[in-house]
C-alpha atoms as a PDB file:
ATOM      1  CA  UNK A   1       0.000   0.000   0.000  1.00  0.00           C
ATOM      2  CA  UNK A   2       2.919   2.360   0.671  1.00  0.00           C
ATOM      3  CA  UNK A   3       5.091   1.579  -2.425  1.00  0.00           C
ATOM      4  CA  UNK A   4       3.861   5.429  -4.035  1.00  0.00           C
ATOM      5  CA  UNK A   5       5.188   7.023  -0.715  1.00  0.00           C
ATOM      6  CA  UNK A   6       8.094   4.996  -0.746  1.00  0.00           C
ATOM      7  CA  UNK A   7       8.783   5.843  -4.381  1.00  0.00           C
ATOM      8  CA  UNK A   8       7.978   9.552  -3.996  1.00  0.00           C
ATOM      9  CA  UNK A   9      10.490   9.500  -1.198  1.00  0.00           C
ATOM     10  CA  UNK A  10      13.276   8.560  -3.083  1.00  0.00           C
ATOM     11  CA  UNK A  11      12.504  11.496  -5.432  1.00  0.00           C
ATOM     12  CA  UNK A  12      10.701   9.821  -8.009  1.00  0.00           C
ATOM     13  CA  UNK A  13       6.991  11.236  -9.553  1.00  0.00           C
ATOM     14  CA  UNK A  14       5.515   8.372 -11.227  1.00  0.00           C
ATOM     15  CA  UNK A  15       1.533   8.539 -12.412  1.00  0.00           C
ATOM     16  CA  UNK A  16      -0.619   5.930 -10.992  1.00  0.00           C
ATOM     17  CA  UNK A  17      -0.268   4.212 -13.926  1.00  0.00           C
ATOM     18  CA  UNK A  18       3.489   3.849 -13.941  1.00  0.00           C
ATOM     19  CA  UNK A  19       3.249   3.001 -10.156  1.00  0.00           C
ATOM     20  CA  UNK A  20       0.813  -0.012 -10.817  1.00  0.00           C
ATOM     21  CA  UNK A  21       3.504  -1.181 -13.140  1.00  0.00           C
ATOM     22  CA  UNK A  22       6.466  -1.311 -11.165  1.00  0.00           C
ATOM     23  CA  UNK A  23       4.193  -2.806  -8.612  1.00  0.00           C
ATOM     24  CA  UNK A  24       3.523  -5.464 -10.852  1.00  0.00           C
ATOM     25  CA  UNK A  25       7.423  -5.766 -11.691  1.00  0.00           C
ATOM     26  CA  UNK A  26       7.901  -6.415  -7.756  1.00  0.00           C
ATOM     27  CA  UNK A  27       5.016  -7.907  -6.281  1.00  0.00           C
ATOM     28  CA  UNK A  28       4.858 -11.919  -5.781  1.00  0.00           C
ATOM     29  CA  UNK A  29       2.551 -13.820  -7.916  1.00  0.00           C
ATOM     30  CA  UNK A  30       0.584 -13.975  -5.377  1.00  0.00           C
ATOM     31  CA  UNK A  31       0.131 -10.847  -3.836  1.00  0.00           C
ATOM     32  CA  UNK A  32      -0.164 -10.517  -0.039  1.00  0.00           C
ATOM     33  CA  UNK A  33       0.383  -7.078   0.144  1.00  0.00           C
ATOM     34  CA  UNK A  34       4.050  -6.905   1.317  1.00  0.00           C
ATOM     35  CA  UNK A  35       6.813  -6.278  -1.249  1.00  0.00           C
ATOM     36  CA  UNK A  36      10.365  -8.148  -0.529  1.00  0.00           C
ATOM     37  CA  UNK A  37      13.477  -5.900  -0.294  1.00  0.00           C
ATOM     38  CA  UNK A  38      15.238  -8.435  -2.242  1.00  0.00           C
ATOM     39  CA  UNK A  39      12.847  -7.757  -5.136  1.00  0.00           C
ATOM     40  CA  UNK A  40      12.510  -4.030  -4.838  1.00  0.00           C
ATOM     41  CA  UNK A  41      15.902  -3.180  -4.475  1.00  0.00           C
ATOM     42  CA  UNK A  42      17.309  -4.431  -8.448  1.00  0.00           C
ATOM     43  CA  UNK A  43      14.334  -2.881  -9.635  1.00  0.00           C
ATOM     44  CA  UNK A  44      14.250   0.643  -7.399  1.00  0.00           C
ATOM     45  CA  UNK A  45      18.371   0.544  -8.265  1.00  0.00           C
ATOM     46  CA  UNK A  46      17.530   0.352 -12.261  1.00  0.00           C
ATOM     47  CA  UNK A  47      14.565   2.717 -11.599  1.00  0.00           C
ATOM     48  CA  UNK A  48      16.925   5.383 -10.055  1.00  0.00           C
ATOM     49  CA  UNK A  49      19.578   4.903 -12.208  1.00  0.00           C
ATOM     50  CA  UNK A  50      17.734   5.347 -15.530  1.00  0.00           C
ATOM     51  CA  UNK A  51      15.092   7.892 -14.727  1.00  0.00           C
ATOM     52  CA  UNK A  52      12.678   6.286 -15.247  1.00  0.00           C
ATOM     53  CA  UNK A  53       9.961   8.972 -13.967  1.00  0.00           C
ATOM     54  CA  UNK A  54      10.119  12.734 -13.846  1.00  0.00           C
ATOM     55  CA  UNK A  55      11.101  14.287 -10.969  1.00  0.00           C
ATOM     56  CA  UNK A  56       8.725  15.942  -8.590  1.00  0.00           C
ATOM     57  CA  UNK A  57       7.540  19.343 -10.201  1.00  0.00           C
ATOM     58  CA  UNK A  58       9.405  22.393  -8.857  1.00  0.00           C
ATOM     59  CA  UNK A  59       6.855  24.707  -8.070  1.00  0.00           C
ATOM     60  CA  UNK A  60       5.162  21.497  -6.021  1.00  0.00           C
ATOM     61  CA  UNK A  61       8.578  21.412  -3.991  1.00  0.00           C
ATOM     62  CA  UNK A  62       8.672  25.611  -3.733  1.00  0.00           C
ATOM     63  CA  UNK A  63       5.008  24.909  -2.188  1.00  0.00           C
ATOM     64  CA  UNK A  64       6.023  22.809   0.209  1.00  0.00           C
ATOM     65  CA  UNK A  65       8.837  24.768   1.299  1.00  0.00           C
ATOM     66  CA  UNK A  66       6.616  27.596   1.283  1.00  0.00           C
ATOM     67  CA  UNK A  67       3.986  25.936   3.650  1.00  0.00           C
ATOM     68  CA  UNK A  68       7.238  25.222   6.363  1.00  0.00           C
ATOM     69  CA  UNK A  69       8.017  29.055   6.124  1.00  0.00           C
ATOM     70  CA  UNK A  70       5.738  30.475   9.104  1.00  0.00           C
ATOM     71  CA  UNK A  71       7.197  33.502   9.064  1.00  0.00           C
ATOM     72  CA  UNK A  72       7.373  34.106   5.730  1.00  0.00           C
ATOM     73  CA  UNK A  73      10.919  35.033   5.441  1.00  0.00           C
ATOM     74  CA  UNK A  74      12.475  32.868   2.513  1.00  0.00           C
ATOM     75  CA  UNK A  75      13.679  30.561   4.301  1.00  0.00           C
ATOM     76  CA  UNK A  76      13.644  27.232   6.884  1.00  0.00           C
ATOM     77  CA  UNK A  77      16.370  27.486   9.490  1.00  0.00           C
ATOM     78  CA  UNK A  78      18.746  24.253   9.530  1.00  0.00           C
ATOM     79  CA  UNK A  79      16.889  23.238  12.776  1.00  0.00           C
ATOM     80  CA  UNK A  80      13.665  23.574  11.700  1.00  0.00           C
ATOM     81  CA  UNK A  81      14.476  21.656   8.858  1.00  0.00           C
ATOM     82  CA  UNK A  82      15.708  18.760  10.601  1.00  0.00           C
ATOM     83  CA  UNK A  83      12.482  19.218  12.693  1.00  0.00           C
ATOM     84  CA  UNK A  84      10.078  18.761  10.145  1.00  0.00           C
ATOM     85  CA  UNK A  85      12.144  15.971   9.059  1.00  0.00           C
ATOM     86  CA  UNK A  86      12.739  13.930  12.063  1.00  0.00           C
ATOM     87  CA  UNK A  87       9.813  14.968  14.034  1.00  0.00           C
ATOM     88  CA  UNK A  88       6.712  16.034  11.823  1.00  0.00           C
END
């Protein structure tokens, strides 16, 4: 279920489409809704390596950003960064 977050994490934008195919790529023939590492890693490794999916749009990232700026000054301090990241 968290393959899309997983992929988006590692800087990837796929469509839903594209998604349901590399799910398909890594998934047992049975599916049981748990991916193996073993599987996902060749296939994440050739995914990164060839981008294979656009990244994620800039002005989406900017947004984001934008949306950890409270006070609106242009930027995230190094601690709020790491913050967000380890705590949010």
């Amino acid at each position: 279920r968290e393959i899309g977050s997983i992929v988006r994490s590692l800087g990837c934008f796929p469509t839903e489409a594209e998604l349901h195919e590399l799910l398909a790529k890594v998934e047992e023939e049975e599916p049981t809704g748990y991916i193996h590492l073993e599987k996902f890693l060749p296939v994440m490794t050739k995914v990164l390596l060839d981008r294979s999916y656009r990244p994620i749009p800039e002005d989406v990232l900017l947004h984001a950003f934008e949306a950890l700026d409270v006070n609106k000054c242009g930027y995230i301090s190094k601690e709020d960064l790491v913050k967000y990241l380890t705590e949010e």
